[in-house]
C-alpha atoms as a PDB file:
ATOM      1  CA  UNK A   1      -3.743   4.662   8.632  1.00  0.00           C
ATOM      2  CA  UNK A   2      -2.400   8.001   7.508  1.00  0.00           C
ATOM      3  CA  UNK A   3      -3.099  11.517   6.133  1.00  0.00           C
ATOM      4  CA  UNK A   4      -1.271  12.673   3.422  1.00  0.00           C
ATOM      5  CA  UNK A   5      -1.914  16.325   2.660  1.00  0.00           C
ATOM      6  CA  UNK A   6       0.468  18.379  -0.234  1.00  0.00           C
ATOM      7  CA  UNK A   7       0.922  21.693  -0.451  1.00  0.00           C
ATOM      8  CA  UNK A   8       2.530  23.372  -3.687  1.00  0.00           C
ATOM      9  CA  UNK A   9       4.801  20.646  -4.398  1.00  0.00           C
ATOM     10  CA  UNK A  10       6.918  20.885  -7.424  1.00  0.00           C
ATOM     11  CA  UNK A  11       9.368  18.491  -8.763  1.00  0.00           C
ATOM     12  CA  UNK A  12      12.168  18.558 -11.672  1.00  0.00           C
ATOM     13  CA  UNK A  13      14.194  15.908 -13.070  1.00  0.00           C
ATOM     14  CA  UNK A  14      16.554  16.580 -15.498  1.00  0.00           C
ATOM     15  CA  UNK A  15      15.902  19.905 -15.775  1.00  0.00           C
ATOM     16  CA  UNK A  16      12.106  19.662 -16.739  1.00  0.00           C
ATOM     17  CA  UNK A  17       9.122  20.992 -14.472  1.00  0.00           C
ATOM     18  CA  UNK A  18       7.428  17.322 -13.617  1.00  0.00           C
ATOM     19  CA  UNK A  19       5.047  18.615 -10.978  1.00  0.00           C
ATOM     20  CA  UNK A  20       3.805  21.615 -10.891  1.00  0.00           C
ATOM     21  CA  UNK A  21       2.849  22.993  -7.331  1.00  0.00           C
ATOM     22  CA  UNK A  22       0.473  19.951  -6.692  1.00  0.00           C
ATOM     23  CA  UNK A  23      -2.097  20.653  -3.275  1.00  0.00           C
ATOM     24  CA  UNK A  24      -4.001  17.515  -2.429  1.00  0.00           C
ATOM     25  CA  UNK A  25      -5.383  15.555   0.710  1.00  0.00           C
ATOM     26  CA  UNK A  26      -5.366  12.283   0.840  1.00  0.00           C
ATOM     27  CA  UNK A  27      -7.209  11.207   4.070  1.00  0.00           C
ATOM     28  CA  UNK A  28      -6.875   8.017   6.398  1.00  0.00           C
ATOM     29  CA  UNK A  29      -7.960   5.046   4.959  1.00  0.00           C
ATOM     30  CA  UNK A  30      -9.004   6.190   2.070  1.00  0.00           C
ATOM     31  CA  UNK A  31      -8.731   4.194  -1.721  1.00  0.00           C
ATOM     32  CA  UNK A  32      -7.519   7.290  -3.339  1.00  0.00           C
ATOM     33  CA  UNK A  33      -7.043   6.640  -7.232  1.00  0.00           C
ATOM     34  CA  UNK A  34      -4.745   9.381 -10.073  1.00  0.00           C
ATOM     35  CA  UNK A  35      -5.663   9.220 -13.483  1.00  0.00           C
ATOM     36  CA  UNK A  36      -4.345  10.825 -16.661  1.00  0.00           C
ATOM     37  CA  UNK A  37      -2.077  10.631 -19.742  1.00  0.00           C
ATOM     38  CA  UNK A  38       1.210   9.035 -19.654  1.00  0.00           C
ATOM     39  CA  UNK A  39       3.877  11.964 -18.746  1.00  0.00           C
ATOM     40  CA  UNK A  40       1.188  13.806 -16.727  1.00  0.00           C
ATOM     41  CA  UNK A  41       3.020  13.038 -13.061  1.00  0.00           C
ATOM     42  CA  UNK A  42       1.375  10.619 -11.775  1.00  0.00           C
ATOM     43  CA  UNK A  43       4.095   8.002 -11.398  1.00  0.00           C
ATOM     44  CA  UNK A  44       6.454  11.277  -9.985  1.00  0.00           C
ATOM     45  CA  UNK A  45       3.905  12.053  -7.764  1.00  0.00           C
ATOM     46  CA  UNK A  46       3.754   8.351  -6.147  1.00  0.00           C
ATOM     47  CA  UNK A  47       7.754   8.701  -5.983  1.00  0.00           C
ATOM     48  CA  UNK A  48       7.518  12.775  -4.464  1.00  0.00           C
ATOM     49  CA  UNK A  49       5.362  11.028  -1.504  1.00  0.00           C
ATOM     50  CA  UNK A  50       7.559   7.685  -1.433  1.00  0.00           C
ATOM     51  CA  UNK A  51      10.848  10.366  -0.699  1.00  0.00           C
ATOM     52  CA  UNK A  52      12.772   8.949  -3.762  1.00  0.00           C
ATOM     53  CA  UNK A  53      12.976  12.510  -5.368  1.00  0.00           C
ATOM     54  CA  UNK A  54      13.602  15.763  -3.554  1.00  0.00           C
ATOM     55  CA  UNK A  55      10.946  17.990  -4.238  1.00  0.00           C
ATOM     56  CA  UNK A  56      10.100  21.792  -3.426  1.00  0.00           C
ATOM     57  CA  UNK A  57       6.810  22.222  -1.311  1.00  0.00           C
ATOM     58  CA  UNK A  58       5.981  20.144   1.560  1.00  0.00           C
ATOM     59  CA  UNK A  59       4.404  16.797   2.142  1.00  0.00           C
ATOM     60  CA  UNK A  60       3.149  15.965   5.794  1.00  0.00           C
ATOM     61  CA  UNK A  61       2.068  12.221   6.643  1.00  0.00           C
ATOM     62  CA  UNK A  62      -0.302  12.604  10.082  1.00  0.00           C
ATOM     63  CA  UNK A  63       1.036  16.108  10.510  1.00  0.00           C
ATOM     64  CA  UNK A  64       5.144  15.437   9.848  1.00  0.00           C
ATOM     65  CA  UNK A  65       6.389  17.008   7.298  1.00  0.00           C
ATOM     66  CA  UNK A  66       8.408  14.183   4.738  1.00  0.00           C
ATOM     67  CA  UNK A  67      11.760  15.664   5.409  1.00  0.00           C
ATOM     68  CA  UNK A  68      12.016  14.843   8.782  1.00  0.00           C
ATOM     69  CA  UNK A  69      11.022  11.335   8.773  1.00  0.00           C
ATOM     70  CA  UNK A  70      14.358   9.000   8.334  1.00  0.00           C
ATOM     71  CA  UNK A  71      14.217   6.575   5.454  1.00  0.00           C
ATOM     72  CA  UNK A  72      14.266   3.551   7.620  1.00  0.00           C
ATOM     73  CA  UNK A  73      11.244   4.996   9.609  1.00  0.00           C
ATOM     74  CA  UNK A  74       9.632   5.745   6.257  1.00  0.00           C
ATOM     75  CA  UNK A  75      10.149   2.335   5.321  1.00  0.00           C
ATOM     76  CA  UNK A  76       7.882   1.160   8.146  1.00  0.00           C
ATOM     77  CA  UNK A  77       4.979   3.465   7.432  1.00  0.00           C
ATOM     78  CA  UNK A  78       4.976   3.830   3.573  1.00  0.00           C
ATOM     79  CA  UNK A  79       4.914   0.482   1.248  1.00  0.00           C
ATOM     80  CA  UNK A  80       5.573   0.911  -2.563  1.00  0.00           C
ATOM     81  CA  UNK A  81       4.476  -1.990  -5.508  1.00  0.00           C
ATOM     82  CA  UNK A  82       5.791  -0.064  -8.491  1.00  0.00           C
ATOM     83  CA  UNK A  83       4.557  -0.405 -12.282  1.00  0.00           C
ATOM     84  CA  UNK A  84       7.936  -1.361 -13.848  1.00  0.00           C
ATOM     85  CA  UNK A  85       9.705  -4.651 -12.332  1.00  0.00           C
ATOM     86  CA  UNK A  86      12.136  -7.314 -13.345  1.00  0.00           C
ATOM     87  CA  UNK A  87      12.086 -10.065 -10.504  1.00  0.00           C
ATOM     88  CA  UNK A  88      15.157 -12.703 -11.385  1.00  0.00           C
ATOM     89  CA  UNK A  89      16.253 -13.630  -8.082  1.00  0.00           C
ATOM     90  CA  UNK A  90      16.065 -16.738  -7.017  1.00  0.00           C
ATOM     91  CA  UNK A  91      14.458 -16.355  -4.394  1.00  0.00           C
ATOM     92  CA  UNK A  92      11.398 -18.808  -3.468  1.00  0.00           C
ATOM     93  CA  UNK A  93       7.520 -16.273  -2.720  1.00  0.00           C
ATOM     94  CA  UNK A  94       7.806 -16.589   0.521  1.00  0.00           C
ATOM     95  CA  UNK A  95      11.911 -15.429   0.802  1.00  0.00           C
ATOM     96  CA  UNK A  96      10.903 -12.749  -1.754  1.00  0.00           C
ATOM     97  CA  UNK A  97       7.717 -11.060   0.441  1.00  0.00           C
ATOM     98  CA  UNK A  98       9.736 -11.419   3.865  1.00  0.00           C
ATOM     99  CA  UNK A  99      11.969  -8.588   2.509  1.00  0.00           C
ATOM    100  CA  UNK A 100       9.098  -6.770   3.207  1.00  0.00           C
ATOM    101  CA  UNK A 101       9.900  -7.080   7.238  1.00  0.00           C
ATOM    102  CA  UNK A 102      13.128  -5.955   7.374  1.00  0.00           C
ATOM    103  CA  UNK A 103      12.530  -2.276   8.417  1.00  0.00           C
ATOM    104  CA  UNK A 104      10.940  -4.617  11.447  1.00  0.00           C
ATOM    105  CA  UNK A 105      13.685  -7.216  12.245  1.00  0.00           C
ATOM    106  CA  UNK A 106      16.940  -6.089  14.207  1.00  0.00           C
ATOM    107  CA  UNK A 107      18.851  -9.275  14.287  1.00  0.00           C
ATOM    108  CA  UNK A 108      16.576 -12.449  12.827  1.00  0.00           C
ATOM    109  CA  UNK A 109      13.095 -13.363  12.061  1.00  0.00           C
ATOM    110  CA  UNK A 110      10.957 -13.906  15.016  1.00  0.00           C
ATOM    111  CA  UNK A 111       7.336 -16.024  14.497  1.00  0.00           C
ATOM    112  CA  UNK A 112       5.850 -12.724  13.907  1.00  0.00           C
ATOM    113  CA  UNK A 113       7.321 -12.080  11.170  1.00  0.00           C
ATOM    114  CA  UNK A 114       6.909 -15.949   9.456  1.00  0.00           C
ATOM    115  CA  UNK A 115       3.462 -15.365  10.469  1.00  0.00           C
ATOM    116  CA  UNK A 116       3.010 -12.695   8.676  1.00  0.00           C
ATOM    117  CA  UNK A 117       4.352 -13.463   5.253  1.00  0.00           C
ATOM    118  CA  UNK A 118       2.132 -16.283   5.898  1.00  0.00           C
ATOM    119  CA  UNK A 119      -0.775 -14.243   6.078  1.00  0.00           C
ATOM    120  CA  UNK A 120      -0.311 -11.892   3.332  1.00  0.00           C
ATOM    121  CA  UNK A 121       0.840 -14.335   0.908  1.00  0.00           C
ATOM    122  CA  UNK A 122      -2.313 -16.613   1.835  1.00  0.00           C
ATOM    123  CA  UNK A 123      -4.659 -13.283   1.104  1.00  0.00           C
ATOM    124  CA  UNK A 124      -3.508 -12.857  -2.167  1.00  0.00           C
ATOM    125  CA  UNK A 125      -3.389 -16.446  -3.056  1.00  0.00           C
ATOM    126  CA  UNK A 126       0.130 -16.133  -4.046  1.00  0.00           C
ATOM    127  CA  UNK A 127       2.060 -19.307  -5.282  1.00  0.00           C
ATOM    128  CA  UNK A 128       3.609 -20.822  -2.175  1.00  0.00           C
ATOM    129  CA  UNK A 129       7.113 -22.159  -2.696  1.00  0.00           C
ATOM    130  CA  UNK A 130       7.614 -21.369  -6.316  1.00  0.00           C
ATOM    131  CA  UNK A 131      11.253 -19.656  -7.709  1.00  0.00           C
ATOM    132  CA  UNK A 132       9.768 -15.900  -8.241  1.00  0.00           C
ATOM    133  CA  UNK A 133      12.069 -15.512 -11.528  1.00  0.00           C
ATOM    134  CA  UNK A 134       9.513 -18.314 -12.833  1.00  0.00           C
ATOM    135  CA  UNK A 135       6.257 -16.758 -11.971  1.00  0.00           C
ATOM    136  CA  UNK A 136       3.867 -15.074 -14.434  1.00  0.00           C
ATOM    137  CA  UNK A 137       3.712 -11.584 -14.964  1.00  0.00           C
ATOM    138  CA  UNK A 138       0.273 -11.595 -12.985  1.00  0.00           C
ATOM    139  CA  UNK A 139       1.966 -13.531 -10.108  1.00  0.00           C
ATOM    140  CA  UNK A 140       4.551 -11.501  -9.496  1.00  0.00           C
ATOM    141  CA  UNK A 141       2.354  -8.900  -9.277  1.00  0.00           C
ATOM    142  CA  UNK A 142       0.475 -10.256  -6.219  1.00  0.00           C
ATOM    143  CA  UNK A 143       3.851 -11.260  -4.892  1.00  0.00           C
ATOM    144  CA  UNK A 144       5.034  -7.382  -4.617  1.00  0.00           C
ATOM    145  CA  UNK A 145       1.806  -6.105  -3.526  1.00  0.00           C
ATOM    146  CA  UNK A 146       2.512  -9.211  -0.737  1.00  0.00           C
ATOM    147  CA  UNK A 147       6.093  -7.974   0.034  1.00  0.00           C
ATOM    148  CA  UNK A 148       4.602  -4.508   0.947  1.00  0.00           C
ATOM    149  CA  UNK A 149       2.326  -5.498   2.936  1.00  0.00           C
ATOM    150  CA  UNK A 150       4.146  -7.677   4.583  1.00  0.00           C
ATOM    151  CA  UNK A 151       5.454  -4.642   5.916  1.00  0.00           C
ATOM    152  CA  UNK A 152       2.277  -3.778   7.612  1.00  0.00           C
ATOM    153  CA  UNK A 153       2.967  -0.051   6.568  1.00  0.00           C
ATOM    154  CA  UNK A 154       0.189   2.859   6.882  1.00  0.00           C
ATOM    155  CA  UNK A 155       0.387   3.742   3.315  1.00  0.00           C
ATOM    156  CA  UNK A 156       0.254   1.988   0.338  1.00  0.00           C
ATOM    157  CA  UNK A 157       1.607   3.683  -2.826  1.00  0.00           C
ATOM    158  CA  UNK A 158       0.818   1.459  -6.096  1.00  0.00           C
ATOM    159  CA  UNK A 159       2.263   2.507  -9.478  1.00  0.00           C
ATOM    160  CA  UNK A 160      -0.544   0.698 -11.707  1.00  0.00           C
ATOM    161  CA  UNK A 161      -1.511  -2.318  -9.556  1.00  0.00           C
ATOM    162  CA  UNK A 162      -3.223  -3.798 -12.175  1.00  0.00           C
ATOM    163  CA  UNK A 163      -1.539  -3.536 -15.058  1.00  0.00           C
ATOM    164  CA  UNK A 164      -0.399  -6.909 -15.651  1.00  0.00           C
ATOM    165  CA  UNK A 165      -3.184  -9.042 -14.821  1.00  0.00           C
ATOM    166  CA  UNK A 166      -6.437  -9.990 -16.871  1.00  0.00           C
ATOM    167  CA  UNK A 167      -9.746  -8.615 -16.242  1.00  0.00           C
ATOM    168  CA  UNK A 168     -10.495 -11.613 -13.269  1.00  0.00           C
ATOM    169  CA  UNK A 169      -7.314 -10.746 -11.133  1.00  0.00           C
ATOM    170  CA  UNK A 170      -7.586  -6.679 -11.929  1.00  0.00           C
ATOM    171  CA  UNK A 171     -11.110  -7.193  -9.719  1.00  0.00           C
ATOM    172  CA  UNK A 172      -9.894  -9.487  -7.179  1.00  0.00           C
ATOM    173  CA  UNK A 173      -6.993  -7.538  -6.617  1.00  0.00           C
ATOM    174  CA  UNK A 174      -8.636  -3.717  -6.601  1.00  0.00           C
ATOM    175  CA  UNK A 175     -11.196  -5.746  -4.363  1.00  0.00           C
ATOM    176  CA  UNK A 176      -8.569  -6.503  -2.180  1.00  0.00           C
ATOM    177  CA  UNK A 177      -6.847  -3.105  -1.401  1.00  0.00           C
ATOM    178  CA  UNK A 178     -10.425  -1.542  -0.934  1.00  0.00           C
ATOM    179  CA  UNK A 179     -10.970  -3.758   1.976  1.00  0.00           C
ATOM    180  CA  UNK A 180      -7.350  -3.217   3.445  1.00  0.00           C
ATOM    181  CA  UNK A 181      -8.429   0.710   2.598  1.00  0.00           C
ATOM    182  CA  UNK A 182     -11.865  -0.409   4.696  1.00  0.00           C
ATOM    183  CA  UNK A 183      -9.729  -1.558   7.156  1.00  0.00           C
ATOM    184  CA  UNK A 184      -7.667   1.599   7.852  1.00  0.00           C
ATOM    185  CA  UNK A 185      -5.080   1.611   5.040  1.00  0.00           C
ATOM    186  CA  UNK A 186      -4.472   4.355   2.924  1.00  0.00           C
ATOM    187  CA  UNK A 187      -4.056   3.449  -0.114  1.00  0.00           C
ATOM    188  CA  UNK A 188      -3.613   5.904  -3.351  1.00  0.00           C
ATOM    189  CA  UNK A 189      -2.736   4.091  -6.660  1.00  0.00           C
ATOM    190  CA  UNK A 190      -2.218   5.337 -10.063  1.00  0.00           C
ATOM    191  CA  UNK A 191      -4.561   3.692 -13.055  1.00  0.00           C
ATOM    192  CA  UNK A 192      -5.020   3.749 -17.097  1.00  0.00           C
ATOM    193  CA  UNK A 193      -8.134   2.132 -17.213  1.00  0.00           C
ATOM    194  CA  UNK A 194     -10.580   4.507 -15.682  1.00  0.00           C
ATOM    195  CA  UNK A 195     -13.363   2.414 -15.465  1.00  0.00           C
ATOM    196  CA  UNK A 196     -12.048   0.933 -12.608  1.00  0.00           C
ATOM    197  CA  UNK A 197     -11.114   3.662 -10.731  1.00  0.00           C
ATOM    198  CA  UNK A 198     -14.531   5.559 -11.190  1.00  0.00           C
ATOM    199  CA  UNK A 199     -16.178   1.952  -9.883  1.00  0.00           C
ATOM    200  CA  UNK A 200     -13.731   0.795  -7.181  1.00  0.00           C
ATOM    201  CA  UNK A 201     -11.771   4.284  -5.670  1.00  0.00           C
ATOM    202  CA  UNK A 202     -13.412   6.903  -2.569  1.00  0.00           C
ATOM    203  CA  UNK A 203     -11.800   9.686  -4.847  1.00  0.00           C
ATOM    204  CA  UNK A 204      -9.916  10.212  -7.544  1.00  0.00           C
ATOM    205  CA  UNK A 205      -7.676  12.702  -8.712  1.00  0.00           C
ATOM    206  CA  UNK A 206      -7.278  13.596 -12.609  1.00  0.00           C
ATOM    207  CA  UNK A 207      -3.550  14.823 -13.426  1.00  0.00           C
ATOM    208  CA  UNK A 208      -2.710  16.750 -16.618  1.00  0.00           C
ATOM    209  CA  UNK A 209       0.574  18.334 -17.335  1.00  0.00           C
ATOM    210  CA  UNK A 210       1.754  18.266 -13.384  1.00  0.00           C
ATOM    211  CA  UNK A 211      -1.279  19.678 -11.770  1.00  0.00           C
ATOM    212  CA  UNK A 212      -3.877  18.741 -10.569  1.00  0.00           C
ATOM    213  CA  UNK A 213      -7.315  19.375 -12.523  1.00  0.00           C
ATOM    214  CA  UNK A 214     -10.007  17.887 -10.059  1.00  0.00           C
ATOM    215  CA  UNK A 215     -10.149  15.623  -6.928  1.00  0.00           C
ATOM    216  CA  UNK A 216     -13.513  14.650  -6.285  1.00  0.00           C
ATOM    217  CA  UNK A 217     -15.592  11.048  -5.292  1.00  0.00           C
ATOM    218  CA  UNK A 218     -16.501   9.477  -9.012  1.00  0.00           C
ATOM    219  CA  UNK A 219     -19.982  10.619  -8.429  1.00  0.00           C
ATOM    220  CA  UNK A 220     -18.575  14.024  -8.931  1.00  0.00           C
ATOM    221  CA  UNK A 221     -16.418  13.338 -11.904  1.00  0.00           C
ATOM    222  CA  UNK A 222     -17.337  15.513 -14.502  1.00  0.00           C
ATOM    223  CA  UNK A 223     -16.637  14.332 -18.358  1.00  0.00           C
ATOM    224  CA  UNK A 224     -15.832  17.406 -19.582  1.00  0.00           C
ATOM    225  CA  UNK A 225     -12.169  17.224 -17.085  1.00  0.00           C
ATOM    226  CA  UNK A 226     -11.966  13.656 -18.162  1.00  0.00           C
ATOM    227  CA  UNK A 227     -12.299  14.615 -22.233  1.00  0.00           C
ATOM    228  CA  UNK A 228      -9.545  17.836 -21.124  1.00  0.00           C
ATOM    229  CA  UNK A 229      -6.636  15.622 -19.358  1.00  0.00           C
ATOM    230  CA  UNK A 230      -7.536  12.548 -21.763  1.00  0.00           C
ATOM    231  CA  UNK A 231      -7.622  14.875 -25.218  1.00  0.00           C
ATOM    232  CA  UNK A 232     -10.199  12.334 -26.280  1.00  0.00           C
ATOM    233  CA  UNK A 233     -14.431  13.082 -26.483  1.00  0.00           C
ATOM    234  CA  UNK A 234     -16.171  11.122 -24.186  1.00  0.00           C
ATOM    235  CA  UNK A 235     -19.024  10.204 -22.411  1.00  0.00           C
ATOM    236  CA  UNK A 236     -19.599   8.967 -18.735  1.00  0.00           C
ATOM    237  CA  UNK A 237     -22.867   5.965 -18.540  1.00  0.00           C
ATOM    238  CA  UNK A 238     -24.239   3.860 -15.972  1.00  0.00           C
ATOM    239  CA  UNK A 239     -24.366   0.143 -17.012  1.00  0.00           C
ATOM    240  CA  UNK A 240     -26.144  -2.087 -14.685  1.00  0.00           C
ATOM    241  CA  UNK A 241     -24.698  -0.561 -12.012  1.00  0.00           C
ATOM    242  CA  UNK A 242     -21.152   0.542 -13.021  1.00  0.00           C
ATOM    243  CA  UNK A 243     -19.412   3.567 -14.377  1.00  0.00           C
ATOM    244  CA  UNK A 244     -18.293   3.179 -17.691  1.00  0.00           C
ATOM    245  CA  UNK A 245     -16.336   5.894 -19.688  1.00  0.00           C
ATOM    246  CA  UNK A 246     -17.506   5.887 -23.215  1.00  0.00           C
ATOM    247  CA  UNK A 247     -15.254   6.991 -26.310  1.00  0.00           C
ATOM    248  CA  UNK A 248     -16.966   8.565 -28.813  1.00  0.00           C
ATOM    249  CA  UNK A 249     -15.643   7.070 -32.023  1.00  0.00           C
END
């Protein structure tokens, strides 16, 4: 498990302001969601923390600032499922997720690490010995969320985990990185539908323009900063049991 805290990070790409001096904590083992609208950094905010932009401001994981961690160290502490993915090797599930060890494996795979592709890729009920170019959009899903754990990392970054599976598999799957949270992952993940993270996340974050607007447990979330990052009136209800964010038509 880690810590991530920011402090007044900012971010450009080509030429425009994407974040705008962003201060957050993140702490260990938490299931820390980011909402907002499309262009409102969250996605650039998953990359500032993943080191695949250079950024002004600092970012320290357990106290180390990001700059002075090496990329293949990184690699063994921080695992990334992104939102956007075209999978066409030919590579069989299980060939695909051991990619996920190599920051681990100097010169071949040892049991350990069969063991452990084994293990994740049993978790998540991936399909075992299928070509991943042929899976379904859902399945190949699971199968990159598999490849980074498989690199038993600290952190989990996840660009829309759920994005390309129906309602059934969006639950199992959120269900799933809460208990590797409860187990002392961190996890943060970036969502559209907000009902699930308001029913599923220890704290989310709301993102409008770059900054931050409010970073609180979804008890706390207040409607009025959902209905100002979202542009949209709303209302937040309790139905047997669950959070539910209600547009007012």
């Amino acid at each position: 498990m880690v810590q991530v805290v920011l402090k007044g990070v900012k971010l450009s790409l080509n030429g425009d302001l994407i974040l705008k001096g962003v201060n957050l904590t993140i702490r260990k083992g938490e299931f820390f969601g980011i909402v907002g609208q499309n262009g409102s950094g969250k996605t650039s905010l998953l990359r500032a923390i993943a080191k695949y932009y250079p950024k002004d401001g600092l970012i320290y994981l357990d106290g180390r600032e990001l700059d002075e961690i090496s990329l293949r160290e990184l690699a063994k502490i921080v695992g990334v499922v992104p939102q956007e993915f075209e999978l066409s090797v030919r590579f069989k599930t299980e060939e695909f997720v051991a990619l996920g060890r190599i920051p681990h494996i100097r010169f071949f795979e040892s049991k350990r690490d069969l063991e452990v592709v084994e293990r994740v890729t049993s978790y998540l009920n991936c399909p075992k010995g299928k070509l991943v170019c042929n899976l379904s959009g859902g399945e190949k899903q699971r199968v990159l969320i598999a490849k980074a754990l498989a690199q038993e990392p600290k952190l989990l970054l996840l660009d829309e985990p759920t994005s390309h599976l129906d309602l059934k598999h969006q639950i199992e799957i959120i269900k799933i990185l809460r208990e590797f949270a409860r187990k002392g992952l961190t996890v943060i993940a970036t969502f559209h539908d907000l009902n699930l993270a308001l029913n599923f996340c220890d704290r989310i974050a709301v993102m409008k323009e770059g900054k931050i607007l409010k970073a609180c447990t979804p008890d706390e979330m207040d409607a009025n900063v959902l209905r100002f990052a979202f542009n949209v009136d709303l209302e937040i209800a309790e139905v047997n049991g669950w959070r539910v964010v209600i547009p007012k038509v």
